[in-house]
PDB file of N, CA and C in Angstrom:
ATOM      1  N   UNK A   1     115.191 167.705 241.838  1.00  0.00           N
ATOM      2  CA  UNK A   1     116.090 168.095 240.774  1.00  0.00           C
ATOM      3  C   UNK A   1     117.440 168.484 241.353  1.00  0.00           C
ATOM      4  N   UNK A   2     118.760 168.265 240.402  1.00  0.00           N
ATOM      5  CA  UNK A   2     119.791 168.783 240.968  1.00  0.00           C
ATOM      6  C   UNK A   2     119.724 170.217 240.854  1.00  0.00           C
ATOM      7  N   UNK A   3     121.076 170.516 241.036  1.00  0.00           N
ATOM      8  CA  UNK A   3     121.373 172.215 241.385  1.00  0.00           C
ATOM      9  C   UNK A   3     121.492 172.375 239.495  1.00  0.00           C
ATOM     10  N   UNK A   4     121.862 171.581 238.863  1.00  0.00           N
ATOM     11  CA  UNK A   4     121.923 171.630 237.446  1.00  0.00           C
ATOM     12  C   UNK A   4     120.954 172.041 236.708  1.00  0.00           C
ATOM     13  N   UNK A   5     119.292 171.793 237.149  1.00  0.00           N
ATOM     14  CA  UNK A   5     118.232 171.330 236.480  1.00  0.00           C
ATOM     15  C   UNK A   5     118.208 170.151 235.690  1.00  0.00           C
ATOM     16  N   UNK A   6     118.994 169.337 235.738  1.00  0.00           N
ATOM     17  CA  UNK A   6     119.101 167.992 235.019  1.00  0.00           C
ATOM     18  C   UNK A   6     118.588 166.945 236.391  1.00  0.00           C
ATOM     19  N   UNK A   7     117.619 166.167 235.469  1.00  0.00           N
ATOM     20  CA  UNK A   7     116.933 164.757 235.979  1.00  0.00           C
ATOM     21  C   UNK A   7     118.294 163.897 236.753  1.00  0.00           C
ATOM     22  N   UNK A   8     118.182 163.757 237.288  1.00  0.00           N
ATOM     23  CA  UNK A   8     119.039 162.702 238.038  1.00  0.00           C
ATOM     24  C   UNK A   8     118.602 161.284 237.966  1.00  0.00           C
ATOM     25  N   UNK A   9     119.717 160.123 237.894  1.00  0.00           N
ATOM     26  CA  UNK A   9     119.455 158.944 237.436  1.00  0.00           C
ATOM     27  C   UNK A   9     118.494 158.649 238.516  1.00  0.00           C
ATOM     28  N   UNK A  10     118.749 158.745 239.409  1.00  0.00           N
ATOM     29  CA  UNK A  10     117.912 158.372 240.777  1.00  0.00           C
ATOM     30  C   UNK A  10     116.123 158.481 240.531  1.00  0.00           C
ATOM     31  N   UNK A  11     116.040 159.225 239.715  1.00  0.00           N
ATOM     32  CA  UNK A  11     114.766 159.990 239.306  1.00  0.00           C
ATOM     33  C   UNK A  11     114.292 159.036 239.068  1.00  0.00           C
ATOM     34  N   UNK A  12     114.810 157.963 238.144  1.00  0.00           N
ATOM     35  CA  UNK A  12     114.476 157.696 236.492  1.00  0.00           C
ATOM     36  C   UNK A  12     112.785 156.628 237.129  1.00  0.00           C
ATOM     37  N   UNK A  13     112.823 156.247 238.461  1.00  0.00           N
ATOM     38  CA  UNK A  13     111.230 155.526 238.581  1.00  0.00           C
ATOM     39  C   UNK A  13     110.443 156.111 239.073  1.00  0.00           C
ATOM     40  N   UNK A  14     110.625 157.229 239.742  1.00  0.00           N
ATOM     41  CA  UNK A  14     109.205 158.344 239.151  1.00  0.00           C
ATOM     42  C   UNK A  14     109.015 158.867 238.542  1.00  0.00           C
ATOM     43  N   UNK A  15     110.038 159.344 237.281  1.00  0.00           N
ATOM     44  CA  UNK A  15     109.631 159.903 236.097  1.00  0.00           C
ATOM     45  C   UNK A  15     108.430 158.760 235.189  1.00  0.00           C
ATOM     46  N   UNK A  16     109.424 157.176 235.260  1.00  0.00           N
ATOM     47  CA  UNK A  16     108.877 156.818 234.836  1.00  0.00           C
ATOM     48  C   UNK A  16     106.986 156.164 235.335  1.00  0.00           C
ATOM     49  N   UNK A  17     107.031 156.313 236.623  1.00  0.00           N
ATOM     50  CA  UNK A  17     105.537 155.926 237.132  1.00  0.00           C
ATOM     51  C   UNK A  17     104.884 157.052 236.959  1.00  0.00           C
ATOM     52  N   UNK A  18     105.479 158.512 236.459  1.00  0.00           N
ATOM     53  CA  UNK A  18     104.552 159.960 236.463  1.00  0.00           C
ATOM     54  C   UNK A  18     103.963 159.370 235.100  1.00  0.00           C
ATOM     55  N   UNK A  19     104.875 159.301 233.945  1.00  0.00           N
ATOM     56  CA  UNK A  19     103.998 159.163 232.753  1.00  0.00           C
ATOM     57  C   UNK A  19     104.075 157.932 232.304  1.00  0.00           C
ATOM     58  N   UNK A  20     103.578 157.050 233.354  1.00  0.00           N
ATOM     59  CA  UNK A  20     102.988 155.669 232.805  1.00  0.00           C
ATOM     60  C   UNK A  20     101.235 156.245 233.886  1.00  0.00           C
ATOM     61  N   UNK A  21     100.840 156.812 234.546  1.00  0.00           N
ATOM     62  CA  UNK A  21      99.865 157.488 235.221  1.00  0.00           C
ATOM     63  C   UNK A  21      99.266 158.739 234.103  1.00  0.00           C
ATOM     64  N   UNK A  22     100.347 158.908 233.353  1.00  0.00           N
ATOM     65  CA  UNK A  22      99.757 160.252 232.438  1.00  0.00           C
ATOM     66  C   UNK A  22      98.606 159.450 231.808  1.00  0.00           C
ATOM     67  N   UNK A  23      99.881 158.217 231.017  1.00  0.00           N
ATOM     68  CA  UNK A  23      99.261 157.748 230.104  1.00  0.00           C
ATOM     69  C   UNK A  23      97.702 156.528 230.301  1.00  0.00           C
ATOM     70  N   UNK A  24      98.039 156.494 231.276  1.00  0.00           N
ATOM     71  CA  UNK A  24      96.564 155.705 232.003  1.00  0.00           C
ATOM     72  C   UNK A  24      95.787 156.502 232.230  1.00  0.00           C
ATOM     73  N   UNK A  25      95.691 158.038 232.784  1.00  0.00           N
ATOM     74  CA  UNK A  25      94.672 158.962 232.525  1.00  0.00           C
ATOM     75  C   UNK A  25      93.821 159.384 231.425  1.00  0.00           C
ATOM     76  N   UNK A  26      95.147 159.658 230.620  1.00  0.00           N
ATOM     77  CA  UNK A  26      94.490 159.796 228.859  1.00  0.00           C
ATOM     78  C   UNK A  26      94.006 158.481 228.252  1.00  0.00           C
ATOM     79  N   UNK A  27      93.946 157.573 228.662  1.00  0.00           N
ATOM     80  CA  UNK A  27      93.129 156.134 228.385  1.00  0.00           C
ATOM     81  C   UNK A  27      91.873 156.265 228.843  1.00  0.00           C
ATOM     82  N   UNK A  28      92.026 156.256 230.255  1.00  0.00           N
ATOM     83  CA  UNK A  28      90.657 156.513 231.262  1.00  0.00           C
ATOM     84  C   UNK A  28      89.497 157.651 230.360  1.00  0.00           C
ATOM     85  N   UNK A  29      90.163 158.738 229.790  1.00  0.00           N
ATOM     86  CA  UNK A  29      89.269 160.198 229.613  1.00  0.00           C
ATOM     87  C   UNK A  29      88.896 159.761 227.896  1.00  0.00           C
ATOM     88  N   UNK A  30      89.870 158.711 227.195  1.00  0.00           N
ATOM     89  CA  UNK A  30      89.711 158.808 225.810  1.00  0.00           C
ATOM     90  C   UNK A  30      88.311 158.835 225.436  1.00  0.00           C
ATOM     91  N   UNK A  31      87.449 159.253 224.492  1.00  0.00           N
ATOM     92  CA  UNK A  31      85.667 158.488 224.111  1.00  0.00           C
ATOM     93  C   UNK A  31      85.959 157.456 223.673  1.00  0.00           C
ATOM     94  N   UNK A  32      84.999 156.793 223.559  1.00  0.00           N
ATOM     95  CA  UNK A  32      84.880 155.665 223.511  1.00  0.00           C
ATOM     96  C   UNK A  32      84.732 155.670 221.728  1.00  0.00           C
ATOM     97  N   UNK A  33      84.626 156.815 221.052  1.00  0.00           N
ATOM     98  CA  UNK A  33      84.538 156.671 219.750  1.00  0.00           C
ATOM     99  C   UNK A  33      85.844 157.035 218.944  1.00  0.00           C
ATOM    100  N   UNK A  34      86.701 157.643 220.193  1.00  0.00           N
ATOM    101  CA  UNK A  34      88.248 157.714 219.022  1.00  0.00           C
ATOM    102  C   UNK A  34      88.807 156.685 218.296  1.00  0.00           C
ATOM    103  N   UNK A  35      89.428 157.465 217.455  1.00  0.00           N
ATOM    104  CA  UNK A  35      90.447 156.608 216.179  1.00  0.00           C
ATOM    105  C   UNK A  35      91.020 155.148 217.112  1.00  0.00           C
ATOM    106  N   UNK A  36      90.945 153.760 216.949  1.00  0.00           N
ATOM    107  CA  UNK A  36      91.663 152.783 217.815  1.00  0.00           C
ATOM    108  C   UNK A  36      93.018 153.166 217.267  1.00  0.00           C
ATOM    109  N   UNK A  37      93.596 153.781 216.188  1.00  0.00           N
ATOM    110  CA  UNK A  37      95.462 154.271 216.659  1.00  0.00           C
ATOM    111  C   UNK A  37      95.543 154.798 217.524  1.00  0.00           C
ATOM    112  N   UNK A  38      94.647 155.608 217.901  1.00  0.00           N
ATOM    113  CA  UNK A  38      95.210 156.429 219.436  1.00  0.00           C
ATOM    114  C   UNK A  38      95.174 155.631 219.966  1.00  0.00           C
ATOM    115  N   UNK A  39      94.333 155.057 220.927  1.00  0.00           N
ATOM    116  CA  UNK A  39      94.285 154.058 222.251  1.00  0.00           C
ATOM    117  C   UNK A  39      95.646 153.180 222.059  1.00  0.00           C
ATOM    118  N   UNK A  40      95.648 152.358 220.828  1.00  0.00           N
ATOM    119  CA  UNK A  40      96.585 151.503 220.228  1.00  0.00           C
ATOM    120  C   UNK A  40      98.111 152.041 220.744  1.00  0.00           C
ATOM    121  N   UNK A  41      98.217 153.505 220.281  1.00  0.00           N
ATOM    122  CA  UNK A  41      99.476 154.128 220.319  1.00  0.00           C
ATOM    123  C   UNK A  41      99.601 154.461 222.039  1.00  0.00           C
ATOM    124  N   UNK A  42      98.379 154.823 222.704  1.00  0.00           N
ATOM    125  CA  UNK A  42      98.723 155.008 223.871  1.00  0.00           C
ATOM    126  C   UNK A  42      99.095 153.807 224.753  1.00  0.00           C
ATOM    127  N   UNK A  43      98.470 152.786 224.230  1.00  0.00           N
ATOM    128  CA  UNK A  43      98.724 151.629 225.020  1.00  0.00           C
ATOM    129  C   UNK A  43      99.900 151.084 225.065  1.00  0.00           C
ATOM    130  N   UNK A  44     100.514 151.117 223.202  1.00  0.00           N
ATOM    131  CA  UNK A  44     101.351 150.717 223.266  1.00  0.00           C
ATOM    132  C   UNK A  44     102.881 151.724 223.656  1.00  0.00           C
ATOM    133  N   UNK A  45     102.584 153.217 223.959  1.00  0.00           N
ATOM    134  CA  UNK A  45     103.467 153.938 224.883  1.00  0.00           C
ATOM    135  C   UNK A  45     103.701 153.456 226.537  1.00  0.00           C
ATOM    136  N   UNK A  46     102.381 152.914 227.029  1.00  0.00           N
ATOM    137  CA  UNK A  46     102.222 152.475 228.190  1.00  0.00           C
ATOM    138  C   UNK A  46     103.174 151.046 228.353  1.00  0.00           C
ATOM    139  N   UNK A  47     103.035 149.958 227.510  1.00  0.00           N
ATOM    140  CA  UNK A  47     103.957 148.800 227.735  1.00  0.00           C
ATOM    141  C   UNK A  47     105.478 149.160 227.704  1.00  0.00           C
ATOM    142  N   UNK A  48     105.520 150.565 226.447  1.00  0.00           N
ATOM    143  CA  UNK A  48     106.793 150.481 226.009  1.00  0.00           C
ATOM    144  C   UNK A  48     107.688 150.970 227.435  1.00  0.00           C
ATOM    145  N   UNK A  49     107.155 151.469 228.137  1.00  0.00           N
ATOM    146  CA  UNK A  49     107.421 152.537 229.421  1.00  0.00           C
ATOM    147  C   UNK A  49     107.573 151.513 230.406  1.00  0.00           C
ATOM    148  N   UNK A  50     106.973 150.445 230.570  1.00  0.00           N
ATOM    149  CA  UNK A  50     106.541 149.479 231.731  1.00  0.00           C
ATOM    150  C   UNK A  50     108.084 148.044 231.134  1.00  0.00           C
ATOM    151  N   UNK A  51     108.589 148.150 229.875  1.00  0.00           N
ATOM    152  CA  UNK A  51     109.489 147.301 229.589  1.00  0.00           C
ATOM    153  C   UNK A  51     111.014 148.338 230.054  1.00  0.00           C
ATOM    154  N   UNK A  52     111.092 150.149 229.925  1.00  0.00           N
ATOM    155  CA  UNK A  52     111.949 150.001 229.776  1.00  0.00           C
ATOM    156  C   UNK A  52     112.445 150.283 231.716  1.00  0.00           C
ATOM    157  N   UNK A  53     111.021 150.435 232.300  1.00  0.00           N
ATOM    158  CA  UNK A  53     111.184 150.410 234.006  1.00  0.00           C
ATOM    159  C   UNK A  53     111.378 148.741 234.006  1.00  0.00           C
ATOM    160  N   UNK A  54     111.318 147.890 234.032  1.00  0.00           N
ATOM    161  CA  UNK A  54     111.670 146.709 233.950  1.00  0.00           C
ATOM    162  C   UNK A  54     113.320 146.499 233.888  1.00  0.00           C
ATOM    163  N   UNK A  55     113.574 147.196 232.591  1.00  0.00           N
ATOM    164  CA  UNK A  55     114.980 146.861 232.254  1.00  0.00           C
ATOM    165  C   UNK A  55     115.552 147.573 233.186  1.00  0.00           C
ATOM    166  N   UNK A  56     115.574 148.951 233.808  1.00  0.00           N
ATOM    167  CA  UNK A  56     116.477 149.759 234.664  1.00  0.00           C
ATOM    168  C   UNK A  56     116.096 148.986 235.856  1.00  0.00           C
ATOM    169  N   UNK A  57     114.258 148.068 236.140  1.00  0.00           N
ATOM    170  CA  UNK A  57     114.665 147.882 237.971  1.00  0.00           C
ATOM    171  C   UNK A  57     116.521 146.921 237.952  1.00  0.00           C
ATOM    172  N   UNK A  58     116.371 145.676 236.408  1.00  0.00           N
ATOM    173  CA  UNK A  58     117.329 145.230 236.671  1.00  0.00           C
ATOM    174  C   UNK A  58     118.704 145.458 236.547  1.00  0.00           C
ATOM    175  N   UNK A  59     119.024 146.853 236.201  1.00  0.00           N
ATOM    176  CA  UNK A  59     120.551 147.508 236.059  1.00  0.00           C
ATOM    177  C   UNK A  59     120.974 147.913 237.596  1.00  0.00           C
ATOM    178  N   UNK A  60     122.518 147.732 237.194  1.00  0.00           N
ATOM    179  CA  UNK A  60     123.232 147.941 238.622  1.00  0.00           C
ATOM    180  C   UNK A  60     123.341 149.611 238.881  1.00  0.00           C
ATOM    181  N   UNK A  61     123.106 150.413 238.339  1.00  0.00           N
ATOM    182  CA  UNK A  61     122.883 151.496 237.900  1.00  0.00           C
ATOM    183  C   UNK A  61     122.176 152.203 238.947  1.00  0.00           C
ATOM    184  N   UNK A  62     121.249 151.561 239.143  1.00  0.00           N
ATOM    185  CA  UNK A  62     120.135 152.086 240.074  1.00  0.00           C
ATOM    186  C   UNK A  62     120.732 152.164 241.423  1.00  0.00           C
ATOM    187  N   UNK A  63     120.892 150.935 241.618  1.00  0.00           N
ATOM    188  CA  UNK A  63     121.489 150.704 242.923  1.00  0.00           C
ATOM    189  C   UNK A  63     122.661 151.983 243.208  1.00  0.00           C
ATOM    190  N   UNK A  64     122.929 151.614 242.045  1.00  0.00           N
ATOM    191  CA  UNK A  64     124.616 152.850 242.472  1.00  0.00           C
ATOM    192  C   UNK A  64     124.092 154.484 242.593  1.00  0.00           C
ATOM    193  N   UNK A  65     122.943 154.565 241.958  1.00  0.00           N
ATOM    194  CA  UNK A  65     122.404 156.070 242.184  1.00  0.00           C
ATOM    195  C   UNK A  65     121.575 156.085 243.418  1.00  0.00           C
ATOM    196  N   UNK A  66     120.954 155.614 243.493  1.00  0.00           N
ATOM    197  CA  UNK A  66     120.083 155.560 245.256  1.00  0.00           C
ATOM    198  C   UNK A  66     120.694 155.655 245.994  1.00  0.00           C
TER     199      UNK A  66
END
């Protein structure tokens, strides 16, 4: 963290691999008898997370914060 307490851009792909791991845990632990919106919603939090690390690997952005 900075001296700010603000996330730094630099952060932004282990924030995003921490809770794309959250969200694969809470998949892993779900029963097997929950509501399919949950799983549904978790899964589809999981892609949504995995498109928008996608879009930042390809911004120049990154590069310039590393």
């Amino acid at each position: 963290m900075s001296s700010t307490k603000q996330p730094m851009l630099s952060q932004t792909h282990a924030i995003f691999r921490g809770l794309q791991e959250h969200l694969r845990t809470a998949l892993r632990e779900l029963p097997n008898n929950a509501p399919p919106r949950i799983r549904d919603g978790l899964v589809a939090a999981h892609e949504k997370l995995a498109d928008y690390y996608s879009k930042y690997d390809l911004s120049p952005y990154y590069l310039w914060a590393a």
